[in-house]
N, C-alpha and C. Protein backbone atom coordinates (compact mmCIF):
# COMPACT_ATOMS: atom_id res chain seq x y z
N UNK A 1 -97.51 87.27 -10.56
CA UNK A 1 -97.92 87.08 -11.93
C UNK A 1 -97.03 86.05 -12.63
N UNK A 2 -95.75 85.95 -12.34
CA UNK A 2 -95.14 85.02 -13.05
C UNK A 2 -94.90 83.69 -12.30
N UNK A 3 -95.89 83.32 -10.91
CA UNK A 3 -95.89 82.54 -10.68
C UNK A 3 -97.39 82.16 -11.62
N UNK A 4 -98.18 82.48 -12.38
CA UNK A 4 -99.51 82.47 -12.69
C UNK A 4 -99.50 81.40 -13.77
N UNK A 5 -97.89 82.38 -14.31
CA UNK A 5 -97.94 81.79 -16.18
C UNK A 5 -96.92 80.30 -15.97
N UNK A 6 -96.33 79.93 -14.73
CA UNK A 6 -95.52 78.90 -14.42
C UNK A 6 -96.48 78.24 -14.40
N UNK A 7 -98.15 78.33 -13.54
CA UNK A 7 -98.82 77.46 -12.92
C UNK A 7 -99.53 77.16 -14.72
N UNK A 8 -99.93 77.97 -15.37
CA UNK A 8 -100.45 78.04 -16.36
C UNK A 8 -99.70 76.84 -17.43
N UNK A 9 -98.59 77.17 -17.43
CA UNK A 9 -97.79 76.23 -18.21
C UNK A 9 -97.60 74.89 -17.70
N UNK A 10 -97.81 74.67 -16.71
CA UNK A 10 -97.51 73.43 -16.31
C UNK A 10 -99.22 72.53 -16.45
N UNK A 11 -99.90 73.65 -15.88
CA UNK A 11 -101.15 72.72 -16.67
C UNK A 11 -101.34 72.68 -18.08
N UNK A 12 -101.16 73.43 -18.64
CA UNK A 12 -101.38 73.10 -20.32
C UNK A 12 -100.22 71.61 -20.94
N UNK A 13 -99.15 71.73 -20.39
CA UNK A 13 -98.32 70.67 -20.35
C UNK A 13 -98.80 69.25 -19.72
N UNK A 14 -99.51 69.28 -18.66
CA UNK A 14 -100.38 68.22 -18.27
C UNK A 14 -101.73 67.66 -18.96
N UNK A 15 -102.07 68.84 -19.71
CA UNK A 15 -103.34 68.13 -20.30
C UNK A 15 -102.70 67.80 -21.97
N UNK A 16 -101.57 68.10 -22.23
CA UNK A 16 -101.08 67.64 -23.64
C UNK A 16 -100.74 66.00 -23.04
N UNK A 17 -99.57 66.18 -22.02
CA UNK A 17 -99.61 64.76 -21.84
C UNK A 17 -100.81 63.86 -21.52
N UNK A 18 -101.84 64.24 -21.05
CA UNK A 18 -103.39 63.47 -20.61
C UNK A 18 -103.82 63.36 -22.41
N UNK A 19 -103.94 64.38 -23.16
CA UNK A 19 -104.24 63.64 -24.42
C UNK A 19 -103.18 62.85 -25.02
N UNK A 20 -102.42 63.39 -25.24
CA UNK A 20 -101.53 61.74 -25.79
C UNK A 20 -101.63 60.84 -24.89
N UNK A 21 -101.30 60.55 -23.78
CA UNK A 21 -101.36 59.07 -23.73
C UNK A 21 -103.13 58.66 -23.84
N UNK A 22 -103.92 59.67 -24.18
CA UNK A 22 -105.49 58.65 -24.04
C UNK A 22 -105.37 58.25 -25.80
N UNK A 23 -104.93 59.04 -26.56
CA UNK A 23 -104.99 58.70 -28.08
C UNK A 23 -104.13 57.79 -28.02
N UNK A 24 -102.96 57.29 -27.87
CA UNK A 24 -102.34 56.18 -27.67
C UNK A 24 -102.71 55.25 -27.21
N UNK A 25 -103.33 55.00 -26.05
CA UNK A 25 -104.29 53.95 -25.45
C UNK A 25 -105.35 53.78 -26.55
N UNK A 26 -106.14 54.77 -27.15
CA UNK A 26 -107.21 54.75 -28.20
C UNK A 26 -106.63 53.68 -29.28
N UNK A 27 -104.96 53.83 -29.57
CA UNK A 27 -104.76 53.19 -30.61
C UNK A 27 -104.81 51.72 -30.47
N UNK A 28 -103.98 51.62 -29.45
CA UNK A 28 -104.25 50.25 -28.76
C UNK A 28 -105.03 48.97 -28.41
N UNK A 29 -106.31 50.22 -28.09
CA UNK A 29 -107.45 48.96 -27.86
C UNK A 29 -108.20 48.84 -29.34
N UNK A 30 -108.13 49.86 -30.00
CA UNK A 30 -108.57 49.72 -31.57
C UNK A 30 -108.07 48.50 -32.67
N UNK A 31 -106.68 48.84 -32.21
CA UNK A 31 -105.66 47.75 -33.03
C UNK A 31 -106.04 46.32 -32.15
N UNK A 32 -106.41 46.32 -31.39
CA UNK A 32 -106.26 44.86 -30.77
C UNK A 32 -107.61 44.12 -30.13
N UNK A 33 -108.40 44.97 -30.47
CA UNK A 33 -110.15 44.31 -30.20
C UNK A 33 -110.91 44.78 -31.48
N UNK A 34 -110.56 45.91 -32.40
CA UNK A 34 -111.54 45.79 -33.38
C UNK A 34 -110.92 45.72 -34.55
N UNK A 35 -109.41 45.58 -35.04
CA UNK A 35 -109.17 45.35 -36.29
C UNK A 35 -108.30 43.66 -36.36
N UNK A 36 -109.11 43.82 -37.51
CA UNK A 36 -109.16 42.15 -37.71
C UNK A 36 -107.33 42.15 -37.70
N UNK A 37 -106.88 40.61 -36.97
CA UNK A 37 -105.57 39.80 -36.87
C UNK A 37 -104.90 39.67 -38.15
N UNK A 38 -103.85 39.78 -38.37
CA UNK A 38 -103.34 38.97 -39.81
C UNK A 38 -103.76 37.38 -39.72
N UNK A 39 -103.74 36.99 -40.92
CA UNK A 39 -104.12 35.78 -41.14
C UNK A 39 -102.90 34.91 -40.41
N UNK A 40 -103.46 33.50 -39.98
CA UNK A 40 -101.97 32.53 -39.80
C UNK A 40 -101.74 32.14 -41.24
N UNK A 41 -100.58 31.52 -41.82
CA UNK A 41 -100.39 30.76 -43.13
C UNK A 41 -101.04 29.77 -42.74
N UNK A 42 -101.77 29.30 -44.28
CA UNK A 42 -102.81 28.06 -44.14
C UNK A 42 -102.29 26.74 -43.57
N UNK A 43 -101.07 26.69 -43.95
CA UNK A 43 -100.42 25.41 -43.46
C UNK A 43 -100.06 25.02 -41.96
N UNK A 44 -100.50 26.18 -41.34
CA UNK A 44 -100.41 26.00 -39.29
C UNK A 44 -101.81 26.13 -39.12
N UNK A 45 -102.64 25.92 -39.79
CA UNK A 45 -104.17 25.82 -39.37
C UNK A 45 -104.25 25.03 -38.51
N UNK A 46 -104.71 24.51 -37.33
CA UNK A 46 -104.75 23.77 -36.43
C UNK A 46 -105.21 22.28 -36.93
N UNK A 47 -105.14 20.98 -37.02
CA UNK A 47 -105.84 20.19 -37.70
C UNK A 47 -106.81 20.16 -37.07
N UNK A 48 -108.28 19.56 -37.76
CA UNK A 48 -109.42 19.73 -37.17
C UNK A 48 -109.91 18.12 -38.15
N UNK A 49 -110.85 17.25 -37.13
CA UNK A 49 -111.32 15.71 -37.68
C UNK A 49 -111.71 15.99 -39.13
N UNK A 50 -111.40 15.34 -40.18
CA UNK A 50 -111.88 15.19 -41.08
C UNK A 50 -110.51 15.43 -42.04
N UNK A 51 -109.70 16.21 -41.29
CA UNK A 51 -108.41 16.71 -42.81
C UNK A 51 -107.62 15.48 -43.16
N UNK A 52 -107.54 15.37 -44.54
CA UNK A 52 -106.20 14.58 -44.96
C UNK A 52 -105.01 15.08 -44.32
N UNK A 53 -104.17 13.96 -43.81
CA UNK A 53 -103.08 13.94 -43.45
C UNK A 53 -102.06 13.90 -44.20
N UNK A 54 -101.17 14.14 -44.73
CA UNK A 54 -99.85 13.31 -45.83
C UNK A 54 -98.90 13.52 -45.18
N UNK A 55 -98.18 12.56 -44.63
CA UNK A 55 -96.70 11.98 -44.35
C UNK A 55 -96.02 11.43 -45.73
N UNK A 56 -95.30 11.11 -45.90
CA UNK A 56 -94.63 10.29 -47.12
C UNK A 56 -94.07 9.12 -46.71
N UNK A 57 -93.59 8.95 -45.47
CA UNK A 57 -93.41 8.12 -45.46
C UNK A 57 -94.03 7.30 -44.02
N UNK A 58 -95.99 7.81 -44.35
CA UNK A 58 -96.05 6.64 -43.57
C UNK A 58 -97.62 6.09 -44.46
N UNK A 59 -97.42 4.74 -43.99
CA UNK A 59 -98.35 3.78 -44.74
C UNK A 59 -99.62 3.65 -43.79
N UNK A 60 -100.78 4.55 -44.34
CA UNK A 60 -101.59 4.25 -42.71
C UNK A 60 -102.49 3.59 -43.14
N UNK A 61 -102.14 2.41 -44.09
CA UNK A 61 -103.11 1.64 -44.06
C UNK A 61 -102.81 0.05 -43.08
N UNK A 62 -101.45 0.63 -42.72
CA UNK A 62 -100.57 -0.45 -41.51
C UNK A 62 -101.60 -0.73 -40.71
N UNK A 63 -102.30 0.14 -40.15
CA UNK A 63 -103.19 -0.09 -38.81
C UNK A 63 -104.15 0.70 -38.85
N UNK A 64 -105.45 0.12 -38.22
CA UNK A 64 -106.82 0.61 -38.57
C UNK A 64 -106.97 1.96 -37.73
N UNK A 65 -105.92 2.06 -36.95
CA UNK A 65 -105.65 3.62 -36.32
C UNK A 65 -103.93 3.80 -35.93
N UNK A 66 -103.65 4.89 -36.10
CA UNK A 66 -102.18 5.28 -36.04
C UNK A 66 -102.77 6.56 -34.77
N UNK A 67 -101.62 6.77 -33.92
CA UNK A 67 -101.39 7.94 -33.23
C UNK A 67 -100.25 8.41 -33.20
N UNK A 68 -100.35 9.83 -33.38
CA UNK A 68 -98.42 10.74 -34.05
C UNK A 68 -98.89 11.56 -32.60
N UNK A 69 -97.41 10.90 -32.20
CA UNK A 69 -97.29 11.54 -30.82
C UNK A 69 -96.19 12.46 -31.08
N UNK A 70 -96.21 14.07 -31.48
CA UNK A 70 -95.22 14.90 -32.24
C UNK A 70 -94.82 15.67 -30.80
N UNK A 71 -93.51 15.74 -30.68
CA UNK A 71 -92.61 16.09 -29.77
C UNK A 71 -91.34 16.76 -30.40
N UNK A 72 -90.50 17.40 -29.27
CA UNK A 72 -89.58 18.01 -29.83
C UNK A 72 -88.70 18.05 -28.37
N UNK A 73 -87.51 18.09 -28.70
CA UNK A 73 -86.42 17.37 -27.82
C UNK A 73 -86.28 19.09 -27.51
N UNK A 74 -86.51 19.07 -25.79
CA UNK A 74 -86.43 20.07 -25.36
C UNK A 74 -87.69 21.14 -24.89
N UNK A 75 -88.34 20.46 -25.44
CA UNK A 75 -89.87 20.87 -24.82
C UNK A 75 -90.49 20.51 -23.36
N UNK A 76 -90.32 20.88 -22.59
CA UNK A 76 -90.61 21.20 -21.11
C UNK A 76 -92.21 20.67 -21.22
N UNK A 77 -92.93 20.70 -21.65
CA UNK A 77 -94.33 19.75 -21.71
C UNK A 77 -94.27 18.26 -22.26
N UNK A 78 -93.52 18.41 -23.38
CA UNK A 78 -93.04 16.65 -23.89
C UNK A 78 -92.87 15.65 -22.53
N UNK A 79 -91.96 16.68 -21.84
CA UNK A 79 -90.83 15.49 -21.06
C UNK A 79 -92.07 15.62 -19.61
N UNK A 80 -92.12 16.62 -19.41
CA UNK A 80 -93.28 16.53 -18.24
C UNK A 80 -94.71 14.96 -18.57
N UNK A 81 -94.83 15.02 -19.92
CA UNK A 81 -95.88 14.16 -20.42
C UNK A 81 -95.51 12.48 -20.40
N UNK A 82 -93.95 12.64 -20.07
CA UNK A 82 -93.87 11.39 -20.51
C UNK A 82 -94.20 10.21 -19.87
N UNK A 83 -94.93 9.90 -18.44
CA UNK A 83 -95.57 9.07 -17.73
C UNK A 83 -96.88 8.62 -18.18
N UNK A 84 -97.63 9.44 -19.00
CA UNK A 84 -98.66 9.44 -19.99
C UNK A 84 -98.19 9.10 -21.47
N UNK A 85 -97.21 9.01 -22.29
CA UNK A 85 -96.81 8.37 -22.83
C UNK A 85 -96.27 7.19 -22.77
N UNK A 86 -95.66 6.85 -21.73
CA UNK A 86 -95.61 5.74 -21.38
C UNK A 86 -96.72 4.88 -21.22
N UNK A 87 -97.74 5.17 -20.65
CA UNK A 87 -98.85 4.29 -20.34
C UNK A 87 -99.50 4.19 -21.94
N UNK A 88 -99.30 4.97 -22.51
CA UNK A 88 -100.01 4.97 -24.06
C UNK A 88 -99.20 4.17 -24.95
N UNK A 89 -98.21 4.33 -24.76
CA UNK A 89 -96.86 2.70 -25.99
C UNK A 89 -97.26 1.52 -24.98
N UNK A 90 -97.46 1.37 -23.98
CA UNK A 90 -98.18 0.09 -23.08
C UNK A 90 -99.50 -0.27 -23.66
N UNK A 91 -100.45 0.56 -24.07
CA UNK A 91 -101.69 0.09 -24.11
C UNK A 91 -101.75 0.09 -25.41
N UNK A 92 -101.21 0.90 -26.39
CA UNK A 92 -101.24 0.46 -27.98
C UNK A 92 -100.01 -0.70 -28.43
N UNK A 93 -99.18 -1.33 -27.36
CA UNK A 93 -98.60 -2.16 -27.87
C UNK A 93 -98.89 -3.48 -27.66
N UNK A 94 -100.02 -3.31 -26.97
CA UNK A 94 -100.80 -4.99 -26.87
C UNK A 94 -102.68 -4.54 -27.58
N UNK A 95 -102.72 -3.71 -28.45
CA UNK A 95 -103.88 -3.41 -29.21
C UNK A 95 -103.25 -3.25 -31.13
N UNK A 96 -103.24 -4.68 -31.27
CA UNK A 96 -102.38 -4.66 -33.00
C UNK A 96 -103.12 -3.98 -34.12
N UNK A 97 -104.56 -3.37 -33.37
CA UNK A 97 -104.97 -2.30 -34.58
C UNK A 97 -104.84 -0.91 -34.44
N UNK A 98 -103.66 -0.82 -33.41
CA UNK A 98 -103.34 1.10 -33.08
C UNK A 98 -101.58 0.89 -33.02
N UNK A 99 -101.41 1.48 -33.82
CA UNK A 99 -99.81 2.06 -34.58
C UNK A 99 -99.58 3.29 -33.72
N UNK A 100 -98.25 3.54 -32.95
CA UNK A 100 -97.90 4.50 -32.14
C UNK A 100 -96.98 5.03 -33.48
N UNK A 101 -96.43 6.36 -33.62
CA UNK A 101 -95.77 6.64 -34.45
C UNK A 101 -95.11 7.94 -33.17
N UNK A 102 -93.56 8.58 -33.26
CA UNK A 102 -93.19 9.59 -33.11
C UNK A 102 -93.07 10.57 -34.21
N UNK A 103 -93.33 11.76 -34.36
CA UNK A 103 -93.01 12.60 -35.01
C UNK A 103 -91.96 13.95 -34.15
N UNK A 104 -90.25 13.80 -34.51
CA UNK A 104 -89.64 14.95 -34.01
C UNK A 104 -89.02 15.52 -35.18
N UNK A 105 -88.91 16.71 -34.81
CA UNK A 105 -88.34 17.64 -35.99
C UNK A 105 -86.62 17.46 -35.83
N UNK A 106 -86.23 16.52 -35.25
CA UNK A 106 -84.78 16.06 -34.78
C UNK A 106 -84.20 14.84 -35.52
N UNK A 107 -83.30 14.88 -35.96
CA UNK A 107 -82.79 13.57 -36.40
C UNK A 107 -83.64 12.52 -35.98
N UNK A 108 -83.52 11.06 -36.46
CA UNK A 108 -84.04 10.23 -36.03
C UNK A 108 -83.61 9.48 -35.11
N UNK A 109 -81.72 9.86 -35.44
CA UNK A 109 -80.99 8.81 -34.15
C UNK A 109 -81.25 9.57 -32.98
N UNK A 110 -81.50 11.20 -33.04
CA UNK A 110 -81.47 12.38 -31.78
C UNK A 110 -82.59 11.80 -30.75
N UNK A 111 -83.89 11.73 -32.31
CA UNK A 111 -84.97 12.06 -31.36
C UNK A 111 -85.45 10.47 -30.73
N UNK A 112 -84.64 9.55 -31.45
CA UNK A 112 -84.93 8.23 -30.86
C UNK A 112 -84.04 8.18 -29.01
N UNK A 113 -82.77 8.43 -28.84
CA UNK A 113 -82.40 9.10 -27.79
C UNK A 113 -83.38 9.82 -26.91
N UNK A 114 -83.55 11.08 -27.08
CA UNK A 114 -84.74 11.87 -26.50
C UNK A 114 -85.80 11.00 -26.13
N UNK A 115 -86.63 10.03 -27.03
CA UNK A 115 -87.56 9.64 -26.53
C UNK A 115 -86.89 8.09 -25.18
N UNK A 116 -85.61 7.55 -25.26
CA UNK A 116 -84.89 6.59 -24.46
C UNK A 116 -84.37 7.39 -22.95
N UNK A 117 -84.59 8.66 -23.09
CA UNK A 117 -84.03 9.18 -22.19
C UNK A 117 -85.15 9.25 -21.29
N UNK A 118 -86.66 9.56 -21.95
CA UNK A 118 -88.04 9.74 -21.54
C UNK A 118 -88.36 8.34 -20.98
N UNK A 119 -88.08 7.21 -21.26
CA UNK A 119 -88.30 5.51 -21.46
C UNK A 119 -89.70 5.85 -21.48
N UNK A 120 -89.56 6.20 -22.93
CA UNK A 120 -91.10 6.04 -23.85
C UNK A 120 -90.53 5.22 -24.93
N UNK A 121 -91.11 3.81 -25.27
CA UNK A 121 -90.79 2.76 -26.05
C UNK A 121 -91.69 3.08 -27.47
N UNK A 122 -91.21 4.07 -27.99
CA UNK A 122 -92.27 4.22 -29.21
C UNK A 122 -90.99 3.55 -30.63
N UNK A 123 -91.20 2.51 -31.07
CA UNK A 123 -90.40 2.10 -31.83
C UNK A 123 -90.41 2.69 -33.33
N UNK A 124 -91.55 3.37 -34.00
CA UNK A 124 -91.25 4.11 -35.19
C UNK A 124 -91.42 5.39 -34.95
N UNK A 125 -90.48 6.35 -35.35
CA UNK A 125 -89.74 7.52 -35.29
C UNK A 125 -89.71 8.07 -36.60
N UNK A 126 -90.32 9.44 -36.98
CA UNK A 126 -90.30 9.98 -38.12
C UNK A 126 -89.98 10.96 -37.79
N UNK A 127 -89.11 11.93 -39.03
CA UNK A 127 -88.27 13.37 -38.54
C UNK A 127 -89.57 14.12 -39.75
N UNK A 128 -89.93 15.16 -39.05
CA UNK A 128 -91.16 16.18 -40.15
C UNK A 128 -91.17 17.01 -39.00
N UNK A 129 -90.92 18.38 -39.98
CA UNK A 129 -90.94 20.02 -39.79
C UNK A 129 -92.49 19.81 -38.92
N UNK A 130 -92.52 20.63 -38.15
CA UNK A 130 -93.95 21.16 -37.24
C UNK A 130 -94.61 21.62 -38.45
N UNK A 131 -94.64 22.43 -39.45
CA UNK A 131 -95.65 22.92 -40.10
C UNK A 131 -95.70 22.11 -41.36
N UNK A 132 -95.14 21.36 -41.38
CA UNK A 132 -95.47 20.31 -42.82
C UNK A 132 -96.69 19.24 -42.30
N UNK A 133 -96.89 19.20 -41.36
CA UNK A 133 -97.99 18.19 -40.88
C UNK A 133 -99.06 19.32 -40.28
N UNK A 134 -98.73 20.81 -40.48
CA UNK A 134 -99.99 21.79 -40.09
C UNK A 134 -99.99 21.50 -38.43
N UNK A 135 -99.11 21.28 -37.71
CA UNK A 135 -98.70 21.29 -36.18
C UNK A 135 -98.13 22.64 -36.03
N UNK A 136 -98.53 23.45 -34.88
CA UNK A 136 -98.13 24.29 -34.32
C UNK A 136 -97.23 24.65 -33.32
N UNK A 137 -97.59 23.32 -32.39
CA UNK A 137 -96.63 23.15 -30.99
C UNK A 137 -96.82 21.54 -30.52
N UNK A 138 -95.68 21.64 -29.84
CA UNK A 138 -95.73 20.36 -29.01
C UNK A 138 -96.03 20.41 -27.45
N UNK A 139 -96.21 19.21 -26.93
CA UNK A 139 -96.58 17.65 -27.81
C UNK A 139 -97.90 18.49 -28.13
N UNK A 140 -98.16 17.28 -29.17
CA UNK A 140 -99.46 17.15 -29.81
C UNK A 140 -99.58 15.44 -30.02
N UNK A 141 -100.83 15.21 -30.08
CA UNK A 141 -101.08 13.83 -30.28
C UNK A 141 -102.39 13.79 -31.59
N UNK A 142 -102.20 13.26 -32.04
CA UNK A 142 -102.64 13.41 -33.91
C UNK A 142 -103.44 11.73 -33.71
N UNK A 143 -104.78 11.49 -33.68
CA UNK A 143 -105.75 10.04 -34.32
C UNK A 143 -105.80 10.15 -35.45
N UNK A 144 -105.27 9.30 -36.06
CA UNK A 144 -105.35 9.29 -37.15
C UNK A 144 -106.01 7.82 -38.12
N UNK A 145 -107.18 7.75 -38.78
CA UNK A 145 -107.68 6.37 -39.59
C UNK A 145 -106.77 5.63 -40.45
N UNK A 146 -107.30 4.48 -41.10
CA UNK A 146 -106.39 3.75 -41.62
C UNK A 146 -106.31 4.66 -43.35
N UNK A 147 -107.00 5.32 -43.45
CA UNK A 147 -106.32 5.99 -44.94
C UNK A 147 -106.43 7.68 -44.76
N UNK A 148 -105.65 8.16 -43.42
CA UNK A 148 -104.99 9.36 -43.13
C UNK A 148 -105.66 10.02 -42.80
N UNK A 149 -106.74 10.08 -42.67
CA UNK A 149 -107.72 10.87 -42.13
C UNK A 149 -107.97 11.80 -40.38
N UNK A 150 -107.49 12.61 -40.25
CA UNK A 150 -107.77 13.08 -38.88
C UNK A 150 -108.98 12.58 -38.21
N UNK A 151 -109.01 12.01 -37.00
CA UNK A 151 -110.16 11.61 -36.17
C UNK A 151 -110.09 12.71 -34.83
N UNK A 152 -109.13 13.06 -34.23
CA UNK A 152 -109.07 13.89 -33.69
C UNK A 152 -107.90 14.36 -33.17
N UNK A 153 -107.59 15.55 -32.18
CA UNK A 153 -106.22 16.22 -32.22
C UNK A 153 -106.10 16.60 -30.99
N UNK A 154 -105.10 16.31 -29.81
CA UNK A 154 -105.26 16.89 -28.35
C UNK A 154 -103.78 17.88 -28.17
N UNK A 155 -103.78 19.07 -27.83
CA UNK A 155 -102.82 19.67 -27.69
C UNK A 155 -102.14 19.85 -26.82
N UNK A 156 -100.82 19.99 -26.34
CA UNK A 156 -100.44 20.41 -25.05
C UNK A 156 -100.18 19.36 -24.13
N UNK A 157 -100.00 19.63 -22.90
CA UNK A 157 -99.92 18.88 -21.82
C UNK A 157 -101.50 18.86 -21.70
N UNK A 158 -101.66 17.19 -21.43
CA UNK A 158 -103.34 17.30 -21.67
C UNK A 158 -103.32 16.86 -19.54
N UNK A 159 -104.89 17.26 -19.57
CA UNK A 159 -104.91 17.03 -17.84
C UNK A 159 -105.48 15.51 -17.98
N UNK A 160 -105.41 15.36 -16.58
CA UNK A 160 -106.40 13.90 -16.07
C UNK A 160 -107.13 12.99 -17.35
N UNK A 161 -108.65 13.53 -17.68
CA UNK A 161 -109.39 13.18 -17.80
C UNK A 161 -109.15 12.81 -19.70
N UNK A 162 -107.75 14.39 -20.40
CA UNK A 162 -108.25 14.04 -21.56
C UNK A 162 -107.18 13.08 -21.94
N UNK A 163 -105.98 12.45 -20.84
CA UNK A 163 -105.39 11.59 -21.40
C UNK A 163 -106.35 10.20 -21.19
N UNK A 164 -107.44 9.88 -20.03
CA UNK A 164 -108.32 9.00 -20.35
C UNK A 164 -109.13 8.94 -21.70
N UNK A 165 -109.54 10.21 -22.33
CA UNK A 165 -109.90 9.99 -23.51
C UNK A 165 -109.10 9.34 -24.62
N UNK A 166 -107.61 9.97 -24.49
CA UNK A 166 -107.08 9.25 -25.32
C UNK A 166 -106.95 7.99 -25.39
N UNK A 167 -106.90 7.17 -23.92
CA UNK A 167 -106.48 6.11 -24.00
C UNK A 167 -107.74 5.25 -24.31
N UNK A 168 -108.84 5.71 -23.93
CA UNK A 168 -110.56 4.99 -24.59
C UNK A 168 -110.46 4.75 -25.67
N UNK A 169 -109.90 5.62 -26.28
CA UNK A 169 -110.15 5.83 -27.99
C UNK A 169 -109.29 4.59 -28.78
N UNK A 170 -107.97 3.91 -27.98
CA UNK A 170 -107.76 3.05 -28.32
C UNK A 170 -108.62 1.73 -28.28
């Protein structure tokens, strides 16, 4: 008999633990497939063609297209990218209506370094916070028109085909 109430107790103890962890799991998939995300702040919205851009200090009426090649010294995709940047300061530096621009969140003497260390020849260098230009991560590569206008936005280490897009677009 008192092996009965051992066996007894140990199952009632097993099915307490079988309901908690299923209500816990319950909470889980509730919280994370049916209740809505917090919002991002508006200012990391991803850019999407059509948004005004504002830099301060850049003049994009310099060139009938600018590209902000935004990097950050220490980014393991930047530096992986940089054979594709290279070929891109080559092909916008013999096309005088496409302006290469850097954007690092690093000094300017740092990130001019960083990009010499890459031998990516991008000769104007601007220092701006990732979320003041509504950038999320790096690299990113930003088209941009001659009066600031987003044309389009490629993120990441891009593959094969979409650094050919980029370079068409010049």
């Amino acid at each position: 008999m008192n092996m009965n109430n051992v066996s007894r107790k140990i199952e009632l103890l097993a099915h307490i633990i079988i309901i908690t962890t299923s209500l816990l799991l319950s909470i889980v998939v509730v919280k994370t497939y049916l209740l809505p995300s917090a919002p991002r702040p508006a200012a990391l919205h991803a850019l999407s063609p059509g948004t005004k851009l504002s830099l301060s200090r850049i003049d994009w009426s310099g060139a009938h297209q600018t590209i902000l090649v935004v990097l950050a010294k220490g980014c393991n995709y930047c530096s992986e990218s940089a054979p594709f940047y290279q070929r891109l300061a080559s092909k916008a530096s013999s096309n005088k209506s496409v302006r290469l621009i850097a954007v690092l969140p690093q000094e300017p003497e740092e990130a001019r370094q960083y990009l010499d260390s890459l031998h990516v020849p991008i000769g104007d260098v601007v220092q701006a916070e990732l979320g003041s230009i509504r950038v999320e991560g790096t690299p990113t590569l930003i088209l941009v028109d001659s009066t600031g206008v987003v044309k389009e936005t490629w993120v990441g280490k891009l593959p094969t085909e979409a650094e050919s897009e980029v370079l068409s677009r010049l």
